[in-house]
Protein backbone atom coordinates (compact mmCIF):
# COMPACT_ATOMS: atom_id res chain seq x y z
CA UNK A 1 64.59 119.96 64.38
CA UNK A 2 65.26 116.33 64.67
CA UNK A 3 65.85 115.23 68.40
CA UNK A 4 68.52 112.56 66.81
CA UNK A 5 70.23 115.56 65.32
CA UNK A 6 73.69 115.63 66.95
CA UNK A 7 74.11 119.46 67.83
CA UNK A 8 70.80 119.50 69.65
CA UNK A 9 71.90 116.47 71.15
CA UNK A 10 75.31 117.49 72.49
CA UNK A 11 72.89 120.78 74.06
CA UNK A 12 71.16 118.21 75.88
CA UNK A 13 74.24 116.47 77.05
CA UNK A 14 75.24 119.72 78.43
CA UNK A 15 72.66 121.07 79.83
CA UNK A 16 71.79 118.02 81.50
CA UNK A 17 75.61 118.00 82.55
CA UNK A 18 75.63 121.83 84.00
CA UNK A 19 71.64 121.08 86.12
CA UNK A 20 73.64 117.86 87.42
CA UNK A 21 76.56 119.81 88.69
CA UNK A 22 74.08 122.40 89.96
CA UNK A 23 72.27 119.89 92.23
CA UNK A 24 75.21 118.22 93.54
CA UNK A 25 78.24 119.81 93.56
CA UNK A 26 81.05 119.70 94.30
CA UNK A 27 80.94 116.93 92.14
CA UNK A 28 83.78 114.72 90.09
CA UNK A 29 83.87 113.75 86.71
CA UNK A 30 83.03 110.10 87.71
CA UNK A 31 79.82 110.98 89.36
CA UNK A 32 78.46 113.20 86.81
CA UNK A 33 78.64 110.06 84.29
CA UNK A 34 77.17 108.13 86.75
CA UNK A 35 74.20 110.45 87.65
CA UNK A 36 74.07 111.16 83.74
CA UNK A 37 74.01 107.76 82.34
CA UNK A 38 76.97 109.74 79.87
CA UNK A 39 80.27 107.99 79.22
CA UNK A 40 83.37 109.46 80.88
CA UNK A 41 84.54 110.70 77.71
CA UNK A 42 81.36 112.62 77.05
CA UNK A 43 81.25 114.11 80.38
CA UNK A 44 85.19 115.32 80.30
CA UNK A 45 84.69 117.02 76.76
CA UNK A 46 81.47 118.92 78.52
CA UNK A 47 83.43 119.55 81.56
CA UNK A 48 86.26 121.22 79.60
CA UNK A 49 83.75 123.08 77.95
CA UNK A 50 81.97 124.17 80.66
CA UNK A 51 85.19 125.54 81.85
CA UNK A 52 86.31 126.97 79.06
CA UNK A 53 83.24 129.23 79.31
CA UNK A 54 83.56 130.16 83.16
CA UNK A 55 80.42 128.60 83.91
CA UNK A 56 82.07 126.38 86.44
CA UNK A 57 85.64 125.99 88.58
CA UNK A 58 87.59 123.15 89.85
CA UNK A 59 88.18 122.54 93.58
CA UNK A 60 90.77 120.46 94.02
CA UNK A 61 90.15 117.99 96.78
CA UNK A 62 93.38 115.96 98.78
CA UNK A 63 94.52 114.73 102.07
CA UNK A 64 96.43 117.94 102.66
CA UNK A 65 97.47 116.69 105.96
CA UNK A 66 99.09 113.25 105.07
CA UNK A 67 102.51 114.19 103.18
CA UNK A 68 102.60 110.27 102.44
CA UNK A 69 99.66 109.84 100.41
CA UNK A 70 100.12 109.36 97.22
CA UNK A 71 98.50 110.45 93.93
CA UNK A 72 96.84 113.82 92.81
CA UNK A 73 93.73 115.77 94.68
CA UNK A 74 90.69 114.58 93.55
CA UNK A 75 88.98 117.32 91.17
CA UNK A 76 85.55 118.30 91.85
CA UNK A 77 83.27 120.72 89.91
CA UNK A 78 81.38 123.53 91.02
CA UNK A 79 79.21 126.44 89.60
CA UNK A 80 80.86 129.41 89.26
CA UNK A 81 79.30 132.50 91.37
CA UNK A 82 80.66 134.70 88.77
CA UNK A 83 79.38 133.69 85.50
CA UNK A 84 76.11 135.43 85.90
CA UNK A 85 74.15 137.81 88.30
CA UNK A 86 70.30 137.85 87.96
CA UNK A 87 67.38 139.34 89.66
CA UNK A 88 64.02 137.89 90.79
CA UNK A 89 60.79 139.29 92.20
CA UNK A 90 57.65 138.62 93.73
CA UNK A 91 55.10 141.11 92.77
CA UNK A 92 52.00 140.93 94.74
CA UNK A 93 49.16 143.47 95.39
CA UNK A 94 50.08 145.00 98.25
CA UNK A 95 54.36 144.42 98.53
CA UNK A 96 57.04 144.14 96.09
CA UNK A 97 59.81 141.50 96.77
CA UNK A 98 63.42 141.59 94.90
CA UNK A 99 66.74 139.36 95.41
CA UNK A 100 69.86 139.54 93.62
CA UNK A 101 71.48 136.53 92.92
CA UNK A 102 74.73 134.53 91.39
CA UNK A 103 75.00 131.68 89.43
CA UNK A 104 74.30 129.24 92.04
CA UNK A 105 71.69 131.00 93.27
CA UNK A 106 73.28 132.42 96.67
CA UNK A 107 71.19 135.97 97.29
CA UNK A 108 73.73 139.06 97.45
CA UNK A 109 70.87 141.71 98.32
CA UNK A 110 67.27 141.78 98.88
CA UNK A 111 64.34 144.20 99.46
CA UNK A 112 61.02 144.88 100.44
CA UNK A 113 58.62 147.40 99.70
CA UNK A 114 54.90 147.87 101.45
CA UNK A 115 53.10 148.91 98.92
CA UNK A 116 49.82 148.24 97.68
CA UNK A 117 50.05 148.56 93.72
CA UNK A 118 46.88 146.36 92.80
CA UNK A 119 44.88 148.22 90.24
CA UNK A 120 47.40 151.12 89.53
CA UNK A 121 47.92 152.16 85.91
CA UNK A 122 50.42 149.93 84.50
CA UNK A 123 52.75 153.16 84.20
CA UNK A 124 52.99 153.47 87.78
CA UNK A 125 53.34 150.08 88.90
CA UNK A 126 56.02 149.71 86.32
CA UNK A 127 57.75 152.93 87.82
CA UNK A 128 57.44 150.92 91.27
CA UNK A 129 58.72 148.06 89.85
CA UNK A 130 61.44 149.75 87.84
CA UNK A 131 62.49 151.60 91.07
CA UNK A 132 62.89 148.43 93.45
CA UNK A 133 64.74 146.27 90.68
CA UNK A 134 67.21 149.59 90.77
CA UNK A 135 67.51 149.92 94.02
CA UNK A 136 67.86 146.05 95.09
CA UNK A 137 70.96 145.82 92.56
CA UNK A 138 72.38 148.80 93.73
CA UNK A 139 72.24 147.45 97.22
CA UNK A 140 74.18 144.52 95.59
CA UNK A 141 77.05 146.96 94.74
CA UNK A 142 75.96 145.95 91.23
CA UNK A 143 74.54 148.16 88.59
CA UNK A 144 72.42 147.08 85.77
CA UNK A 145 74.88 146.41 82.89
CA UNK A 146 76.03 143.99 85.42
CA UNK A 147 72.92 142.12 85.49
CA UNK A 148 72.06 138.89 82.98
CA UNK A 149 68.53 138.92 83.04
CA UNK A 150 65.81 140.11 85.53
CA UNK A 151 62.28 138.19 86.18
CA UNK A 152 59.17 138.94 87.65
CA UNK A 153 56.62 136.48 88.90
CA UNK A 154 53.19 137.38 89.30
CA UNK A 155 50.08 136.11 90.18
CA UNK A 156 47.66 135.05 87.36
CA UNK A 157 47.75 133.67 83.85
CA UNK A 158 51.29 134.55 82.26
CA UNK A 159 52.39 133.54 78.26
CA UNK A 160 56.08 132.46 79.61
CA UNK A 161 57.10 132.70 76.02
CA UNK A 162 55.76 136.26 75.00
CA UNK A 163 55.76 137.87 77.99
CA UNK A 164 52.23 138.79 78.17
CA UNK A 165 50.04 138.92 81.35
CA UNK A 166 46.76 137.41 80.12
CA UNK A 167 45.27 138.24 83.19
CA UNK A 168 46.50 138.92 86.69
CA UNK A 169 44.58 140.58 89.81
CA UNK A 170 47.30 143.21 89.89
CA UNK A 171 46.54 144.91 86.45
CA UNK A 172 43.50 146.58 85.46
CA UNK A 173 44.66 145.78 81.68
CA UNK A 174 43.91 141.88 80.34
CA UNK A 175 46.48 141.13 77.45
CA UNK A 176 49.79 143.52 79.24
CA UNK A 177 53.09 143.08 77.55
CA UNK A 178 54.81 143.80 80.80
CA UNK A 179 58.27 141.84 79.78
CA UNK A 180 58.69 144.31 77.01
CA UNK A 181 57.24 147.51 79.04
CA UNK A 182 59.73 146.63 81.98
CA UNK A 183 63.08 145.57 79.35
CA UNK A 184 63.13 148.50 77.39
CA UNK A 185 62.75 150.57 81.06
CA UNK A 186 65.70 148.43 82.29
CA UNK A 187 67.73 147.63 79.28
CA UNK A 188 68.19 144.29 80.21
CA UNK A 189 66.27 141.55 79.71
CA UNK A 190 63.47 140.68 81.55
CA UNK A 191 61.21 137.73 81.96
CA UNK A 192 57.47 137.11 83.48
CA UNK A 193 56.79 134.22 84.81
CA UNK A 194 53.87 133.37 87.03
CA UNK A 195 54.33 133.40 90.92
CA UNK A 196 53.31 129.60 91.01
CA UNK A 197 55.76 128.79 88.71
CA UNK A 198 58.57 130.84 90.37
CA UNK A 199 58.05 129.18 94.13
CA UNK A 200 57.96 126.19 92.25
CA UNK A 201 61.44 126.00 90.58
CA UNK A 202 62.76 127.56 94.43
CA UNK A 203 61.31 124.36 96.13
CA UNK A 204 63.08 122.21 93.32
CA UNK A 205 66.27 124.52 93.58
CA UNK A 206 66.58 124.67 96.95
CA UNK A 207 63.93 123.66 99.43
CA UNK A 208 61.44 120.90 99.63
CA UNK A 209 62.01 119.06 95.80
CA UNK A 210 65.73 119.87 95.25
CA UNK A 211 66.02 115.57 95.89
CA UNK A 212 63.16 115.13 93.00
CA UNK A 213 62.79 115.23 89.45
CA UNK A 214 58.60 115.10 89.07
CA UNK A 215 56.59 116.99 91.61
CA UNK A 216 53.84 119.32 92.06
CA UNK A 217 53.26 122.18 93.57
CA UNK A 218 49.99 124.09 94.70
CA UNK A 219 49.99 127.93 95.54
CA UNK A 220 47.08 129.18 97.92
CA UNK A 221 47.45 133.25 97.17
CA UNK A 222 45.20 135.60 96.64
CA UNK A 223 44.63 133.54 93.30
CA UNK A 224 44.91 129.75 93.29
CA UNK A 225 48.01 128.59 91.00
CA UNK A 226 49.70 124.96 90.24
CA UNK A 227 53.38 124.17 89.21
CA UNK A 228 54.05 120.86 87.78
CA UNK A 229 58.08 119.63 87.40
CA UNK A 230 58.15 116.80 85.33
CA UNK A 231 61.57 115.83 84.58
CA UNK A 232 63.56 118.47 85.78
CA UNK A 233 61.52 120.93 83.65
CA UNK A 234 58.35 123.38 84.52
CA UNK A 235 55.67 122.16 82.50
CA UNK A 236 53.88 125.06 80.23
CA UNK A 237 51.11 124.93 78.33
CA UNK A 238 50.27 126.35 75.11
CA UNK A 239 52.94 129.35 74.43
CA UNK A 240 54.25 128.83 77.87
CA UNK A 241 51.17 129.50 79.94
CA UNK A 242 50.92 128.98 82.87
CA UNK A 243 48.03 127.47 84.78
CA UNK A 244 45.28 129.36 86.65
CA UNK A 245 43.95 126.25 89.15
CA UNK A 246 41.20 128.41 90.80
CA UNK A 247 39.21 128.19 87.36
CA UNK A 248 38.98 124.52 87.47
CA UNK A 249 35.44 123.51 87.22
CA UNK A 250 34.52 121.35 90.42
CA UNK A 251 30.77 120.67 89.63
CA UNK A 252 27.31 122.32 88.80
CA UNK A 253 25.60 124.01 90.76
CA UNK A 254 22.35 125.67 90.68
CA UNK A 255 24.32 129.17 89.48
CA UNK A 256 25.80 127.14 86.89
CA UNK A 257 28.98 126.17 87.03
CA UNK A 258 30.90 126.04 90.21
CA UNK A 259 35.03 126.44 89.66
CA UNK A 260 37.65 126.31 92.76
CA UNK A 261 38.31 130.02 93.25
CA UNK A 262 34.48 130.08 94.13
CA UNK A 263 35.38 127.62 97.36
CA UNK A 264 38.70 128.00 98.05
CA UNK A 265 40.17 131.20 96.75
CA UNK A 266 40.96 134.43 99.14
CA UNK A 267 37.54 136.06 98.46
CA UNK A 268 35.46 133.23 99.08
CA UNK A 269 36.56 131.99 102.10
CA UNK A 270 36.98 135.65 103.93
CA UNK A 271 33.13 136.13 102.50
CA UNK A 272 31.09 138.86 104.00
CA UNK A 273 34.18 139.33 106.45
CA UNK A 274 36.00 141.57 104.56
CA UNK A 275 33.37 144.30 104.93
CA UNK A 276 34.36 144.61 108.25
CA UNK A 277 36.57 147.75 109.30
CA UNK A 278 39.44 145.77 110.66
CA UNK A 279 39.28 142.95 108.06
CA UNK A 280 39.22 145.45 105.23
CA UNK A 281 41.94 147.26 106.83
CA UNK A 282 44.12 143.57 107.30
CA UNK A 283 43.17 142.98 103.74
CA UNK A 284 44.44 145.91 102.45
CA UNK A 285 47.69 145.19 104.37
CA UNK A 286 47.74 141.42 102.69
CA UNK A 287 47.23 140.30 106.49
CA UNK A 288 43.49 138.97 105.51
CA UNK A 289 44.21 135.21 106.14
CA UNK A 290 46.41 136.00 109.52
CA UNK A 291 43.54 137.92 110.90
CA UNK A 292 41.23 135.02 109.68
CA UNK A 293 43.57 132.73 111.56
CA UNK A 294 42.75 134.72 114.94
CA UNK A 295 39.27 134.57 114.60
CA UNK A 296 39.18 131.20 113.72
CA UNK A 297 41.18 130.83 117.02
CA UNK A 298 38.60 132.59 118.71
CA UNK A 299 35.95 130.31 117.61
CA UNK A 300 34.23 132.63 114.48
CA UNK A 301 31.80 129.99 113.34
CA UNK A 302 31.31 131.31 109.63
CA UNK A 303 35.08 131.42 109.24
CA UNK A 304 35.08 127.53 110.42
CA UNK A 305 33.32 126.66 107.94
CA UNK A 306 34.78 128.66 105.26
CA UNK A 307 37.85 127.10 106.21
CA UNK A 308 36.68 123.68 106.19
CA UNK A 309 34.30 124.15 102.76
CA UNK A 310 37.86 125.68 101.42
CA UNK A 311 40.04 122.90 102.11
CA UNK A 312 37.35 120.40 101.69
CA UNK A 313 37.64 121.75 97.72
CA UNK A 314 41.37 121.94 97.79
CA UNK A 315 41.80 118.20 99.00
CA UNK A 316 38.96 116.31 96.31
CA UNK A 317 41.16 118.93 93.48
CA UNK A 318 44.59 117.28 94.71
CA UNK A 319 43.01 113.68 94.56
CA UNK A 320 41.91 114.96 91.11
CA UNK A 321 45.83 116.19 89.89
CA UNK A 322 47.80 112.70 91.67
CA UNK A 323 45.15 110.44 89.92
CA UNK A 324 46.43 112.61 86.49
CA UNK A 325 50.31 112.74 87.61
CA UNK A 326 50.92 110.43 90.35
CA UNK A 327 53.75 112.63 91.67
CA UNK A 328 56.22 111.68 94.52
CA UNK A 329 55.38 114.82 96.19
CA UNK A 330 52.59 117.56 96.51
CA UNK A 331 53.99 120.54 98.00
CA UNK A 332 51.20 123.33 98.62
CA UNK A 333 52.18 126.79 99.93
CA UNK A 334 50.79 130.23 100.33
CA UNK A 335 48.70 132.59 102.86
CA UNK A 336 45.58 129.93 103.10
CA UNK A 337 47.59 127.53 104.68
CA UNK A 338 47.50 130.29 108.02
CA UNK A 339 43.96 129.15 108.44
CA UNK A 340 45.04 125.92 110.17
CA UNK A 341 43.81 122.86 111.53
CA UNK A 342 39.97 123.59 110.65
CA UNK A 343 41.48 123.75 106.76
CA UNK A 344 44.13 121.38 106.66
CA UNK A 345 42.31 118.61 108.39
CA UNK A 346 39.44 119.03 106.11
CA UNK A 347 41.97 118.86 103.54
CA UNK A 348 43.86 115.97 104.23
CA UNK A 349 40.13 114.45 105.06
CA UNK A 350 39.08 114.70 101.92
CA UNK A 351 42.21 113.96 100.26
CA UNK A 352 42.05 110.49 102.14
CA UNK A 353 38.74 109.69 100.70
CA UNK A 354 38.76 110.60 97.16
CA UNK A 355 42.29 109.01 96.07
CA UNK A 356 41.86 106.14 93.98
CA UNK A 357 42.58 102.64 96.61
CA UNK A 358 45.63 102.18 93.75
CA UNK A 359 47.21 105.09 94.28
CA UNK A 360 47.15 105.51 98.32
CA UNK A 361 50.66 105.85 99.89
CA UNK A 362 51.93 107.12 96.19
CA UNK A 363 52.34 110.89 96.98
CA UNK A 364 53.81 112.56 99.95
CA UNK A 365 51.51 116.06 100.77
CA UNK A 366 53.74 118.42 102.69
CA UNK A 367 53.01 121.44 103.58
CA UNK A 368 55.31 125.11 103.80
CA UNK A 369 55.09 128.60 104.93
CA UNK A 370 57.57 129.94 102.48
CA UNK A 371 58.65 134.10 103.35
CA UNK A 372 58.45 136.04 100.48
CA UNK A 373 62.32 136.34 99.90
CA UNK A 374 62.02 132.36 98.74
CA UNK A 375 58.65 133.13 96.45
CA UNK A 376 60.98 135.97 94.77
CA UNK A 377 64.40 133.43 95.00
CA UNK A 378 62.66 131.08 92.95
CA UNK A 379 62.03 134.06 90.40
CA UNK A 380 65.62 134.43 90.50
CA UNK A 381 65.79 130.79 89.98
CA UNK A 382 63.62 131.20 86.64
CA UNK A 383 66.18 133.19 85.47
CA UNK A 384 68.99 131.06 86.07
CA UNK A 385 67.13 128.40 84.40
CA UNK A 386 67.03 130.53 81.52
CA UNK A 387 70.38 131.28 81.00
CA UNK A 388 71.08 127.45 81.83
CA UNK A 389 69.05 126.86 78.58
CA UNK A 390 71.58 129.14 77.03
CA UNK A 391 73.37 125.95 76.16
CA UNK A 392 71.45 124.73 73.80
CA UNK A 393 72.78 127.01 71.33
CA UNK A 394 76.36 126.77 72.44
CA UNK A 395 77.67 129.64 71.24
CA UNK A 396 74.57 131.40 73.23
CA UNK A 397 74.62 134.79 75.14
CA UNK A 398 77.76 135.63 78.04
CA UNK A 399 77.29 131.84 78.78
């Protein structure tokens, strides 16, 4: 389809119209064209539109108190909680995160389960998964009919498009269909999406990027993942996949070649550690990198230097990405980051010396402990920003 064709063009319009009302309302009419660049006329047919449909409500805004002033309230658009109810999760090896959200992305329940699911037969983590979805809406006083779309964000390589886990550490399987194992368990639809991608959209929809349109974001899990936002939109490659960053290739070595997992992922810095009774059993819990954090504290030598090695790696790879993208920000998050100073100065050491003289000062690096309820919020948020596409075929789904 041709992007000057005017239906797909009017989509645009209104999507872009709906994301802008999203990020800044309550907002008025005159603002939106402003922020938009879209003349007032375009922006009041949307607006009626978007009413029309119930995706967003008028608030009425006047000096209530002054019975002399003159004119009408000012009226300023908001999402509407109602239009749709969604549900996002963080699956991880060893604990199962869900939210319930509305439209704008306000959480109405959310739950936690302890369990270690890594390497169960797909059956039974989907029965786990299945259950907790259940449960989380019910908690909502929801049930499932009421419920627009579920997604699941997971850690490895996900097809956004299809569904299909290429490869995750969670699964046994390579090549898992899990979006159309888990939607015909739920009758509703459900997406996969990969972790990195989920706490990306969160940070852009309501934490550290909501005030950007370009960023980048770098998760430090059990695997290593990247996000990249480019004009308001996750960037996927190749049917929507999403981007493994621990298999970037660093160098050679003399084992051939050497890729960023081998330096800076989970297994590689707790090395021979995790042989160790209470490692193992802090591992097993997903508390490796805390209990790494104590012994680093208590001066463990080889953990030092696995730290520093680690972010050593992690700081030449984000030189690497803002020399490629040049973002305004670099947000990196995840359990690595609980290694402290001995990693993040050797990070931001060898950030320092590998960005090119022409790009110093460019990007901002910050750095966040995110709790799992945001990681599975911002798989609530890939939802939302699903049925926010909706638009582009206007006479779409409930929206």
């Amino acid at each position: 389809m041709k992007t000057a064709d005017p239906e797909l063009m009017r989509a645009i319009n209104r999507l872009n119209v709906l994301d802008t009302i999203r990020r800044h309302g309550p907002i008025s009419r005159v603002e939106i064209s402003e922020r938009t660049e879209l003349s007032t006329t375009t922006v009041s047919a949307i607006t009626a539109s978007l009413l029309d449909d119930g995706l967003i409500l008028p608030r009425h805004e006047g000096d209530i108190r002054n019975e002399a002033a003159r004119g009408r309230p000012r009226v300023m658009l908001e999402l509407n909680p109602d239009a749709a109810r969604v549900v996002g999760a963080k699956i991880a090896a060893n604990r199962m995160i869900f939210v319930v959200t509305d439209f704008r992305g306000d959480v109405l329940s959310k739950l936690t389960l302890p369990i270690r699911i890594d390497r169960q037969p797909i059956a039974v983590i989907a029965d786990l998964v299945e259950d907790g979805v259940r449960r989380c809406v019910v908690d909502a006083g929801l049930s499932l009919e009421d419920v627009d779309t579920v997604c699941l964000g997971l850690p490895g390589v996900i097809e956004h498009r299809t569904g299909h886990v290429r490869s995750s550490p969670i699964f046994r399987e390579v090549n898992v269909d899990f979006a159309a194992e888990m939607t015909a368990r739920l009758g509703t639809s459900t997406i996969v999406e990969s972790d990195a991608h989920a706490i990306t959209l969160a940070h852009h929809w309501f934490g550290k990027a909501r005030d950007l349109e370009d960023m980048v974001l770098i998760s430090l899990e059990q695997t290593l993942g990247l996000g990249v936002l480019h004009g308001n939109q996750l960037f996927r490659g190749a049917g929507g996949l999403s981007h493994n960053l621990g298999d970037l290739v660093l160098g050679m070595g003399p084992q051939g070649t050497v890729r960023l997992s081998t330096q800076a992922g989970e297994s590689a810095i707790l090395g021979d550690q995790q042989a160790d009774g209470r490692f193992a059993e802090a591992i097993r819990l997903g508390r490796g990198m805390t209990h790494a954090q104590a012994l680093i504290k208590a001066e463990d030598n080889t953990l030092i230097a696995s730290a520093i090695r680690a972010g050593e790696a992690v700081g030449l790879t984000i030189a690497n990405i803002v020399t490629l993208f040049a973002p305004p920000r670099v947000i990196l998050v995840g359990s690595s980051l609980a290694l402290g100073e001995p990693f993040l100065n050797s990070l931001r050491d060898a950030y320092a010396v590998a960005i090119p003289p022409s790009l110093k000062g460019v990007t901002e690096l910050v750095f966040d402990d995110s709790s799992d309820d945001f990681w599975a919020q911002g798989a609530a948020a890939v939802a939302l920003y699903e049925l926010y596409e909706s638009p582009w075929s206007t006479t779409g789904p409930a929206l």
